[in-house]
C-alpha atoms as a PDB file:
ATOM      1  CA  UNK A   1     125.900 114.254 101.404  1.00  0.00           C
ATOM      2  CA  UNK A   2     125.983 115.269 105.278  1.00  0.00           C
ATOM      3  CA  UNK A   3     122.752 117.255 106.748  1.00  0.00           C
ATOM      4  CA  UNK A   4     122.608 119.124 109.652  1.00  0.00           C
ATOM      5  CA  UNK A   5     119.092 118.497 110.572  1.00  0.00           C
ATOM      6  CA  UNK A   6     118.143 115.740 108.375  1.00  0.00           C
ATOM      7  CA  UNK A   7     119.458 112.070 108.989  1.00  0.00           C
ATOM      8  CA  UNK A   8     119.225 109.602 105.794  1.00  0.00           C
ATOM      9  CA  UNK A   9     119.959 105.931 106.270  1.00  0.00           C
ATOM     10  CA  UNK A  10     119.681 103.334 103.971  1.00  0.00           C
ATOM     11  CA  UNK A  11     119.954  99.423 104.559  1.00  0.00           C
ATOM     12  CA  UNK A  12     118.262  96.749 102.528  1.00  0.00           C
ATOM     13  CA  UNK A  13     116.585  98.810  99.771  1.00  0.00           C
ATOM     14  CA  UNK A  14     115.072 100.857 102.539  1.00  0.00           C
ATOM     15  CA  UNK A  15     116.033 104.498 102.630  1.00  0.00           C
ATOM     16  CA  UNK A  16     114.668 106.000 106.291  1.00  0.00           C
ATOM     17  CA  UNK A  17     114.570 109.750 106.823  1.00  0.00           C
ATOM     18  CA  UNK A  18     114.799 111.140 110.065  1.00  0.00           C
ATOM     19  CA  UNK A  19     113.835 115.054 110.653  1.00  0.00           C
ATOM     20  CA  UNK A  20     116.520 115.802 113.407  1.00  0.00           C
ATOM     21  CA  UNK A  21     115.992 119.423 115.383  1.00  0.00           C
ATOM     22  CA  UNK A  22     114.602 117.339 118.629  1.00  0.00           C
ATOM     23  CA  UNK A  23     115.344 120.301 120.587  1.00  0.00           C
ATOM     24  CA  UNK A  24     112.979 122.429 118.704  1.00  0.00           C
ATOM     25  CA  UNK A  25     110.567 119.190 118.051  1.00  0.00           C
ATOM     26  CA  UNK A  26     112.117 118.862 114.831  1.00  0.00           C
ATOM     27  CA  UNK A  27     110.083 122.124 113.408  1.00  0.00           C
ATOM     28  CA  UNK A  28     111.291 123.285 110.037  1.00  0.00           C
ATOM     29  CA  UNK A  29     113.564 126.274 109.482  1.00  0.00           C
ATOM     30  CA  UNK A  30     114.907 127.163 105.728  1.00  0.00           C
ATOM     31  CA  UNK A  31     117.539 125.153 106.341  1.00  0.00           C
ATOM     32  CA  UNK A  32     115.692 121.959 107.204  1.00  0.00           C
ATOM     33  CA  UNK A  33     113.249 122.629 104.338  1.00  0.00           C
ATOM     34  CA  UNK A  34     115.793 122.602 102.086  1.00  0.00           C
ATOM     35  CA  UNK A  35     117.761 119.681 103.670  1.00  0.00           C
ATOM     36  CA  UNK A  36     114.542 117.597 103.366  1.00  0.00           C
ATOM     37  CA  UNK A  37     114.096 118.200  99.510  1.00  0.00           C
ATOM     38  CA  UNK A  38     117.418 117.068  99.140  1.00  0.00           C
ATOM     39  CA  UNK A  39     117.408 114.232 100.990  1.00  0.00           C
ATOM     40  CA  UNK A  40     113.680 113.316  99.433  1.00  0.00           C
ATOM     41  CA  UNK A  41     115.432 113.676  95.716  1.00  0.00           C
ATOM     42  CA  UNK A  42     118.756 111.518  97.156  1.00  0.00           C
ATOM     43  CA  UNK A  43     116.190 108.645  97.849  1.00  0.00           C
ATOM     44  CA  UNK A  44     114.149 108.917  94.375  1.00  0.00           C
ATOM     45  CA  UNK A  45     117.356 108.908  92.467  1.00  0.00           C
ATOM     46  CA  UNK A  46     118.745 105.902  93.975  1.00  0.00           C
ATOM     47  CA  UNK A  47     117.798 102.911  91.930  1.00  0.00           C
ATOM     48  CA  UNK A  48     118.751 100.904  95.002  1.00  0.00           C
ATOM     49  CA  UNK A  49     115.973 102.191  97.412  1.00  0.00           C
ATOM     50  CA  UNK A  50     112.797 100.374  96.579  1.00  0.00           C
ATOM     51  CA  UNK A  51     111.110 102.046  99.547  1.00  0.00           C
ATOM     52  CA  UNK A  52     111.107 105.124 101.843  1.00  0.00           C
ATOM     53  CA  UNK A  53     110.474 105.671 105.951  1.00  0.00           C
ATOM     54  CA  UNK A  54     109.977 109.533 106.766  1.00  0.00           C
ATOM     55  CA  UNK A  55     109.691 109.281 110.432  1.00  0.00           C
ATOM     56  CA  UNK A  56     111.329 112.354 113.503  1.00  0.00           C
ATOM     57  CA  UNK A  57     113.640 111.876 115.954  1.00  0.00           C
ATOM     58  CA  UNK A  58     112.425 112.723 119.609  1.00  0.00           C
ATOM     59  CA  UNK A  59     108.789 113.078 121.023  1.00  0.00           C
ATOM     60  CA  UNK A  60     107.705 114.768 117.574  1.00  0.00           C
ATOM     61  CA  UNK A  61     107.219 113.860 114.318  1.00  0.00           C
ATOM     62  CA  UNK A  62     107.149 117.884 113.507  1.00  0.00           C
ATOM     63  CA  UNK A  63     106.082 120.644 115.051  1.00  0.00           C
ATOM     64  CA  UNK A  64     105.621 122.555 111.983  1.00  0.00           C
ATOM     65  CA  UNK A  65     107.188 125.636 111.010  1.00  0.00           C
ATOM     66  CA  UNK A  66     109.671 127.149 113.285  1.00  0.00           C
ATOM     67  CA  UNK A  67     107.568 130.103 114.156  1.00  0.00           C
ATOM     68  CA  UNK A  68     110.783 132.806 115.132  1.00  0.00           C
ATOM     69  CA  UNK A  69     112.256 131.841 111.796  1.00  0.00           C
ATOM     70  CA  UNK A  70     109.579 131.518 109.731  1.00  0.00           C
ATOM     71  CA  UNK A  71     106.906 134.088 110.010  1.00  0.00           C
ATOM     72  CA  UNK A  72     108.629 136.971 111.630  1.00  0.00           C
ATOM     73  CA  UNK A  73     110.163 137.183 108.258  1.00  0.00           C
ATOM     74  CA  UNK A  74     106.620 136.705 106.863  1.00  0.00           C
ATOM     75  CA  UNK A  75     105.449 139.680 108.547  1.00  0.00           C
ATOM     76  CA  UNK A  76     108.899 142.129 107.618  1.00  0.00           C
ATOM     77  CA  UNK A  77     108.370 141.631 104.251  1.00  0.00           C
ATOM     78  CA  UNK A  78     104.840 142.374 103.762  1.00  0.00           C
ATOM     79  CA  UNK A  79     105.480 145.391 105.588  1.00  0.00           C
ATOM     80  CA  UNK A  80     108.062 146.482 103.220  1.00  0.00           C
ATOM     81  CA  UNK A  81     105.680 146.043  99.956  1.00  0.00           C
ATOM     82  CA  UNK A  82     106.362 142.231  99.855  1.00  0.00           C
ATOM     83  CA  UNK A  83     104.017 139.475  99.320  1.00  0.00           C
ATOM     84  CA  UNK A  84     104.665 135.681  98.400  1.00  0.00           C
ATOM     85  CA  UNK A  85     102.536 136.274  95.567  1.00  0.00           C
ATOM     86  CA  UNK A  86     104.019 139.298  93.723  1.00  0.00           C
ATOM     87  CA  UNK A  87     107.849 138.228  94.625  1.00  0.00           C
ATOM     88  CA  UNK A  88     108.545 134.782  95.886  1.00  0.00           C
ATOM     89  CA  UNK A  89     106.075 132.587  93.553  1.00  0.00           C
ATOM     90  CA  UNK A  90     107.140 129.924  91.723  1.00  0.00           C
ATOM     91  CA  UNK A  91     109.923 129.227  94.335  1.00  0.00           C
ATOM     92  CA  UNK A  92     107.782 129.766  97.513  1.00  0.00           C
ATOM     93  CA  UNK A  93     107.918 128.368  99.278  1.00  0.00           C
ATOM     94  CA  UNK A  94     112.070 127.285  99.373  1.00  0.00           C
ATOM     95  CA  UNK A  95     113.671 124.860  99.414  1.00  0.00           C
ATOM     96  CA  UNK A  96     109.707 122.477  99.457  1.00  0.00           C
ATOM     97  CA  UNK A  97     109.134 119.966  98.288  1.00  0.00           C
ATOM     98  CA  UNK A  98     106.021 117.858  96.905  1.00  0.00           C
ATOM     99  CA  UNK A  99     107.130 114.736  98.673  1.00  0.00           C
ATOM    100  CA  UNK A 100     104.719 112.386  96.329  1.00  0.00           C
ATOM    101  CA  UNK A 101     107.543 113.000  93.576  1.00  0.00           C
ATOM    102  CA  UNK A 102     109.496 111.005  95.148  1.00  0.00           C
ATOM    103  CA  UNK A 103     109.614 107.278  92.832  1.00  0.00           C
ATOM    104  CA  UNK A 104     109.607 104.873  95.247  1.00  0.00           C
ATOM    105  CA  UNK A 105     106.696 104.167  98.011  1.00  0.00           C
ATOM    106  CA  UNK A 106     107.267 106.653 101.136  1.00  0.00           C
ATOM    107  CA  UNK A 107     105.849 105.531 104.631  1.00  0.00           C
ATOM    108  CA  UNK A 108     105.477 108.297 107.492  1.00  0.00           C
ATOM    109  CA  UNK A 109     105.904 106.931 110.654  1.00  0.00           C
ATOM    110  CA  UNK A 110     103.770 109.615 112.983  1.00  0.00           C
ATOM    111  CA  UNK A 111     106.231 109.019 116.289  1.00  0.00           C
ATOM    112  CA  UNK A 112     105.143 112.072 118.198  1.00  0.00           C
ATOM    113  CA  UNK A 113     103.438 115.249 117.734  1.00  0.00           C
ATOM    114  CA  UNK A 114     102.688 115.984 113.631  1.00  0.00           C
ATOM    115  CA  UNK A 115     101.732 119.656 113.541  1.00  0.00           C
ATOM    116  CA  UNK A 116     100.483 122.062 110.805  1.00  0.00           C
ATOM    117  CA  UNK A 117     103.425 121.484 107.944  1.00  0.00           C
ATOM    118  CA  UNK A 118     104.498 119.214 109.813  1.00  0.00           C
ATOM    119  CA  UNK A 119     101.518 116.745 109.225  1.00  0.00           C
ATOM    120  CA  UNK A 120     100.913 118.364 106.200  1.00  0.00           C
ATOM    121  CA  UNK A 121     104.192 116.248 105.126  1.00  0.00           C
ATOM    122  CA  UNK A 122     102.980 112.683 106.127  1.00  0.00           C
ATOM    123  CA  UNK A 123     100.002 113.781 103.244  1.00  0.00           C
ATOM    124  CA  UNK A 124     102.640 113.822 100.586  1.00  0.00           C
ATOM    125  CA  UNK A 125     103.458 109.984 101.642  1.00  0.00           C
ATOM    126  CA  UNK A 126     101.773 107.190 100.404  1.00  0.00           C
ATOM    127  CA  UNK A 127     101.089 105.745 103.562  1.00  0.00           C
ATOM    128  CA  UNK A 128     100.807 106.264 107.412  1.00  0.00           C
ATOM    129  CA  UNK A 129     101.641 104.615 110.442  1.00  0.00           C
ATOM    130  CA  UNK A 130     100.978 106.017 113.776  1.00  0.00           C
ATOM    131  CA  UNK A 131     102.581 105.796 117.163  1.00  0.00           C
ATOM    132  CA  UNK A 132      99.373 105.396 119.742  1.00  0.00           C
ATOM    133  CA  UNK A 133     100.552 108.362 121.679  1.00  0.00           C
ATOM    134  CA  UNK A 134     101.285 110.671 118.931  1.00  0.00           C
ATOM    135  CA  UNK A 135      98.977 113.711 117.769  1.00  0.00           C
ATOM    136  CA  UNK A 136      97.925 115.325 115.124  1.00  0.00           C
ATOM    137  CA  UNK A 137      96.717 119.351 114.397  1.00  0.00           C
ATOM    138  CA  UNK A 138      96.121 121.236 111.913  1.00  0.00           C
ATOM    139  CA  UNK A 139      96.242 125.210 113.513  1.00  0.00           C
ATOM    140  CA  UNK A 140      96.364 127.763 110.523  1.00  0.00           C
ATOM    141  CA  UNK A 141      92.881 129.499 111.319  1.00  0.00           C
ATOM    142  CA  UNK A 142      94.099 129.427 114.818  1.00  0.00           C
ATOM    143  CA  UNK A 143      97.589 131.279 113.881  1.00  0.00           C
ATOM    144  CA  UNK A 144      95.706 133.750 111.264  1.00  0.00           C
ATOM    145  CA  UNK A 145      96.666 131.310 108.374  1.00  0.00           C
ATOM    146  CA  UNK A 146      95.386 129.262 105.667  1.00  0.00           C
ATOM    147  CA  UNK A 147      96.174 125.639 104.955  1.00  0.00           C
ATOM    148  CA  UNK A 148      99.381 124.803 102.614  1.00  0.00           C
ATOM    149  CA  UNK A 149     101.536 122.621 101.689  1.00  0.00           C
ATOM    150  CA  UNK A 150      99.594 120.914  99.078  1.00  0.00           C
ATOM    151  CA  UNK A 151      97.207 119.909 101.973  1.00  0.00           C
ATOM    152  CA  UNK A 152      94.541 121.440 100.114  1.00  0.00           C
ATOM    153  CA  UNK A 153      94.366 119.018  97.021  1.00  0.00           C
ATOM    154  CA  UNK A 154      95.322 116.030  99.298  1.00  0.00           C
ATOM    155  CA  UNK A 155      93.748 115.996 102.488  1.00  0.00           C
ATOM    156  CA  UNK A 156      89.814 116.675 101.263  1.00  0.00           C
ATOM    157  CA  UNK A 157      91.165 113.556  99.121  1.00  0.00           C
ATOM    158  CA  UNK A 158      92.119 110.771 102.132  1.00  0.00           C
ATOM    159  CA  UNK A 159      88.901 112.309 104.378  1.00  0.00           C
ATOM    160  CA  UNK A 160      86.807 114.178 102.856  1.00  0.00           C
ATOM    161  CA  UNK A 161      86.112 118.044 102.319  1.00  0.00           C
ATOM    162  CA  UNK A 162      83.294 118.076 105.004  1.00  0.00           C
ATOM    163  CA  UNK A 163      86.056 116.683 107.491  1.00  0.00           C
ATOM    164  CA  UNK A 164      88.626 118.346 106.141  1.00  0.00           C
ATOM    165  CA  UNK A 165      86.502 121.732 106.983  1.00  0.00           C
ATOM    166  CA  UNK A 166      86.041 120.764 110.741  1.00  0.00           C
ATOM    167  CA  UNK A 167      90.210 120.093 111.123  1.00  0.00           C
ATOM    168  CA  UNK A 168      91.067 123.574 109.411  1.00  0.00           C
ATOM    169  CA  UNK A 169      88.239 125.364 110.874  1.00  0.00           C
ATOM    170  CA  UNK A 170      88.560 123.902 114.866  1.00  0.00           C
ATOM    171  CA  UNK A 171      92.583 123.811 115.042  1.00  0.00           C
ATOM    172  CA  UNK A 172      92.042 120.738 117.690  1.00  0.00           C
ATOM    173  CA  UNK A 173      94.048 118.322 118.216  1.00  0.00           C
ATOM    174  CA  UNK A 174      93.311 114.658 117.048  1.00  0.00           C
ATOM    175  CA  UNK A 175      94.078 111.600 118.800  1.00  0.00           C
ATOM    176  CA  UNK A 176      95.517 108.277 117.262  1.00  0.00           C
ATOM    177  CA  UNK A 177      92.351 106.700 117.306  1.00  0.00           C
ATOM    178  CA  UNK A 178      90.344 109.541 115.965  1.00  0.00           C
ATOM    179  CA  UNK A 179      92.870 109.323 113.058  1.00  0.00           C
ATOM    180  CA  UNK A 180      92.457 106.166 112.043  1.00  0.00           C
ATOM    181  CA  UNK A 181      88.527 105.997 112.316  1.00  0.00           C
ATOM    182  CA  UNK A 182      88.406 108.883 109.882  1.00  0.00           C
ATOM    183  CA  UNK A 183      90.936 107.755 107.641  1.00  0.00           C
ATOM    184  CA  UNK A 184      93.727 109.874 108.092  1.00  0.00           C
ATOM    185  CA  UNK A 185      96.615 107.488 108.652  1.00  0.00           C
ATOM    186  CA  UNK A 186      96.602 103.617 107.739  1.00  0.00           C
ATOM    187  CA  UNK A 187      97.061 102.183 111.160  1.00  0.00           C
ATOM    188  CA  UNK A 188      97.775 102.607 114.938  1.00  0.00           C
ATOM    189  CA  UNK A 189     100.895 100.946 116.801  1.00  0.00           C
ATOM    190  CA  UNK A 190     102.001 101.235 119.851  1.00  0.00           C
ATOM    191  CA  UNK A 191     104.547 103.520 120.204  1.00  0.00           C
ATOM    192  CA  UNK A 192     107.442 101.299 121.035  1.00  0.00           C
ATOM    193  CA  UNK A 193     106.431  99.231 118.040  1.00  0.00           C
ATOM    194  CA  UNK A 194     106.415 102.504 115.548  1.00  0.00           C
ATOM    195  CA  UNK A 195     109.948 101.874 113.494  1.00  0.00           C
ATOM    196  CA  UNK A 196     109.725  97.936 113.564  1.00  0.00           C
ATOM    197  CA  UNK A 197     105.978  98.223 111.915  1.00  0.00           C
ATOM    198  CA  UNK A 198     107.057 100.463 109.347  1.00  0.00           C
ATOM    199  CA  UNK A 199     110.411  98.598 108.494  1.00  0.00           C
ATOM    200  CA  UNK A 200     107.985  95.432 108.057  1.00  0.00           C
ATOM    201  CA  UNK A 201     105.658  97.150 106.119  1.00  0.00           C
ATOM    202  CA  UNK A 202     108.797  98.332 104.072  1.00  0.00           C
ATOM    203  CA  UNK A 203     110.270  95.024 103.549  1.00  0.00           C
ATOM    204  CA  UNK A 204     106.765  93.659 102.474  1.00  0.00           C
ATOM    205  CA  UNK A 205     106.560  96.494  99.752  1.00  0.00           C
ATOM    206  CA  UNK A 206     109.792  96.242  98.780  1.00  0.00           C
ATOM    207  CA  UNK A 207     109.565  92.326  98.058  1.00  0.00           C
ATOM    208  CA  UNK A 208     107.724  93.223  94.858  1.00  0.00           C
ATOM    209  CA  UNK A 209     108.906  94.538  91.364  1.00  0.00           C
ATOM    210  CA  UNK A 210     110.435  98.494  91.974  1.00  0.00           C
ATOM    211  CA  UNK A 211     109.586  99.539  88.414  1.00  0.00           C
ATOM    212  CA  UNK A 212     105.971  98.094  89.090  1.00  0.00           C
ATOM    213  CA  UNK A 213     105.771  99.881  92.278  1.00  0.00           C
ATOM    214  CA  UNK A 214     106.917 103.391  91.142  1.00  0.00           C
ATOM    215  CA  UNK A 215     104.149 103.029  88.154  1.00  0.00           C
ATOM    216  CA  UNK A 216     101.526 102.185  90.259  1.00  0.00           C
ATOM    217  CA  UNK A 217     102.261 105.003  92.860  1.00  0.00           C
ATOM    218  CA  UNK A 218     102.239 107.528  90.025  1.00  0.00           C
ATOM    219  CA  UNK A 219      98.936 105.611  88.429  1.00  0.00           C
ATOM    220  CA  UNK A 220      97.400 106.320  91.544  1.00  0.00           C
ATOM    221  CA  UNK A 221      98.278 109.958  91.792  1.00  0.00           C
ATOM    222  CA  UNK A 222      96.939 110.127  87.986  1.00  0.00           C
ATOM    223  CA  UNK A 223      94.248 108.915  88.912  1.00  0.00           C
ATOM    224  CA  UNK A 224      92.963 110.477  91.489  1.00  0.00           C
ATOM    225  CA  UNK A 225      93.206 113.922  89.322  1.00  0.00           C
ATOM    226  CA  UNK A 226      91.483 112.377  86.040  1.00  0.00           C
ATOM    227  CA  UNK A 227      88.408 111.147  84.472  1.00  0.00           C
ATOM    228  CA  UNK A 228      87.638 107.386  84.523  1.00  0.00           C
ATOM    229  CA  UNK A 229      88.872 107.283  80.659  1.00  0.00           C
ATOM    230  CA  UNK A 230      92.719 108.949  81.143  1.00  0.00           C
ATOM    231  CA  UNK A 231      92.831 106.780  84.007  1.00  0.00           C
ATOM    232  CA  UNK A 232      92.537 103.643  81.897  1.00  0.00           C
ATOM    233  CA  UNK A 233      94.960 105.103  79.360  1.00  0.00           C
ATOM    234  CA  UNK A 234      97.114 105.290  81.701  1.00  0.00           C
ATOM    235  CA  UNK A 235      96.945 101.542  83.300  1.00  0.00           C
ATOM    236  CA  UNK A 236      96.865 100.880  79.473  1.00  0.00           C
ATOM    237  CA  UNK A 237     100.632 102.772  78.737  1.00  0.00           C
ATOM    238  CA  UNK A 238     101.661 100.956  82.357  1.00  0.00           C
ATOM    239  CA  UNK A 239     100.631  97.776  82.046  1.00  0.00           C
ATOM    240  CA  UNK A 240     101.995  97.710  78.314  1.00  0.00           C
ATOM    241  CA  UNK A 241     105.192  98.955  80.050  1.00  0.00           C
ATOM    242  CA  UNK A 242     105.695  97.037  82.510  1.00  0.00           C
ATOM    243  CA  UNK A 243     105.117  93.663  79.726  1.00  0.00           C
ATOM    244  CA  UNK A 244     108.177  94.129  78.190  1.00  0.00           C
ATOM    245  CA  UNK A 245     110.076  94.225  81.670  1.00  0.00           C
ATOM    246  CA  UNK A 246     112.240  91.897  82.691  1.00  0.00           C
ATOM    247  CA  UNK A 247     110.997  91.269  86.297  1.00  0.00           C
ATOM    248  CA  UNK A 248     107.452  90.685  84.297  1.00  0.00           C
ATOM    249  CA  UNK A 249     108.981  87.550  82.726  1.00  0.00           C
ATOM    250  CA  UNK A 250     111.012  86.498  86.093  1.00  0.00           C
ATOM    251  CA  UNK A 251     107.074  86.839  87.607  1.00  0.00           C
ATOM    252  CA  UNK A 252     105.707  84.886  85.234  1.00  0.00           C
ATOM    253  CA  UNK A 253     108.435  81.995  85.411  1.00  0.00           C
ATOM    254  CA  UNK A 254     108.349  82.130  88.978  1.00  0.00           C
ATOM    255  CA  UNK A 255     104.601  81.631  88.902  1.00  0.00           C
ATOM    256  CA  UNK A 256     104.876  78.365  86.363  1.00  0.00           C
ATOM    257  CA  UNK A 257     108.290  76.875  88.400  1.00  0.00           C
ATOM    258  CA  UNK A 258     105.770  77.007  91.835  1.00  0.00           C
ATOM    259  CA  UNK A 259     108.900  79.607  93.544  1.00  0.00           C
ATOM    260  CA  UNK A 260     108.989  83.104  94.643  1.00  0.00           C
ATOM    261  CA  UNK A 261     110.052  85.472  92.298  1.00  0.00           C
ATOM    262  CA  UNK A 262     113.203  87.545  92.739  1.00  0.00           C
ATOM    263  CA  UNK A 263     112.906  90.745  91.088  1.00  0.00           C
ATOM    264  CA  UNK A 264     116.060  92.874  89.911  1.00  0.00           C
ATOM    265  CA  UNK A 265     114.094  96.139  88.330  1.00  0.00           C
ATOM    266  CA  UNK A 266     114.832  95.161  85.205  1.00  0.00           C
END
């Protein structure tokens, strides 16, 4: 499938999407919304990709929402009797997706500027890495908004709701450092060294069994939103799972011949 401002690669079980509007610092019109859902449900369905890169091409990650395209129309159709509510739910917004759908483990790779949706995407991955020089902002209340983009349910998760407050509530910007100290990405790479860290961290992750993988993202996302005794039902379905596997049995050989394992998702 060919996007026009989307780029998918994939090389050695990695599958890397690149947002691609550089001249508008990669901010999302309906197209690219769509583009990206596609491209997110390309990589989950491919049994071949054990892990994902969502990264931007140019000095941004994302700028967010491409304001011309995206609330103008906002603001025509609530003048004509419209709301999201009353006519666009459940498909507002289009063409989104919840990127934490997606089987496989997703990295962001924060190379530039991550702004509004456009951060609020690198929430919906499992993991981020961020370029030393890159920032972060979250400006609804600043733009007469309110947070979305599922960043409600996951960023009071990774920092906190007090913390959470102060981002929403100030608009600032936060620096790479900042970001890390409060927990909002993983780690902080030089710039230059943004796409080589990830692609290691990649090939680490990818090393291991993909069936076990894609359970134990989803265990996590279960168990964030669950008491402590559906959480252990669920390790308990997994785990029971994941026995009668055949990469379990390669594991355990591999473990009594003293070798490395080599794990085919079976």
């Amino acid at each position: 499938m060919s996007y026009e401002f989307i780029q998918l690669e994939k090389k050695e079980q990695i599958a890397t999407i690149t947002l691609d509007r550089p001249e508008k610092l990669n901010s999302f019109n309906p197209q690219m919304y769509q583009e990206l859902a596609e491209a997110a449900a390309d990589v989950s369905n491919d049994d071949e990709i054990r892990v994902g890169i969502l990264t931007g091409n140019g000095r941004a990650f994302s700028a967010g929402a491409d304001f011309k395209q995206r609330f103008q129309a906002e603001v025509d159709s609530h003048a004509s009797g419209q709301s999201n509510i009353t006519h666009k739910l459940p498909r507002y917004p289009a063409g989104n997706t919840d990127l934490t759908s997606v089987r496989q483990p997703l990295i962001a790779a924060i190379n530039g500027f991550a702004i509004g949706v456009g951060f609020n995407y690198t929430l919906q991955c499992d993991i981020r890495i961020m370029a030393d020089t890159a920032r972060i902002r979250l400006p609804f209340t600043s733009l007469g908004q309110t947070p979305e983009a599922f960043s409600t349910y996951y960023l009071p998760r990774l920092i906190g709701l007090g913390k959470a407050f102060e981002l929403w509530f100030t608009s600032r910007f936060i620096e790479s450092d900042e970001a890390l100290e409060i927990g909002l990405v993983n780690k902080v790479v030089p710039a230059a060294e943004l796409m080589e860290a990830a692609n290691d961290l990649a090939a680490e992750i990818a090393k291991n069994a993909p069936t076990a993988l894609m359970l134990t993202k989803r265990l996590g996302y279960l168990g964030v939103g669950s008491d402590i005794y559906a959480a252990r039902h669920f390790e308990n379905f997994a785990q029971d799972y994941v026995y009668g596997r055949e990469d379990f049995k390669e594991a355990v050989s591999a473990f009594n011949e003293k070798r490395e394992p080599k794990f085919s998702g079976e």
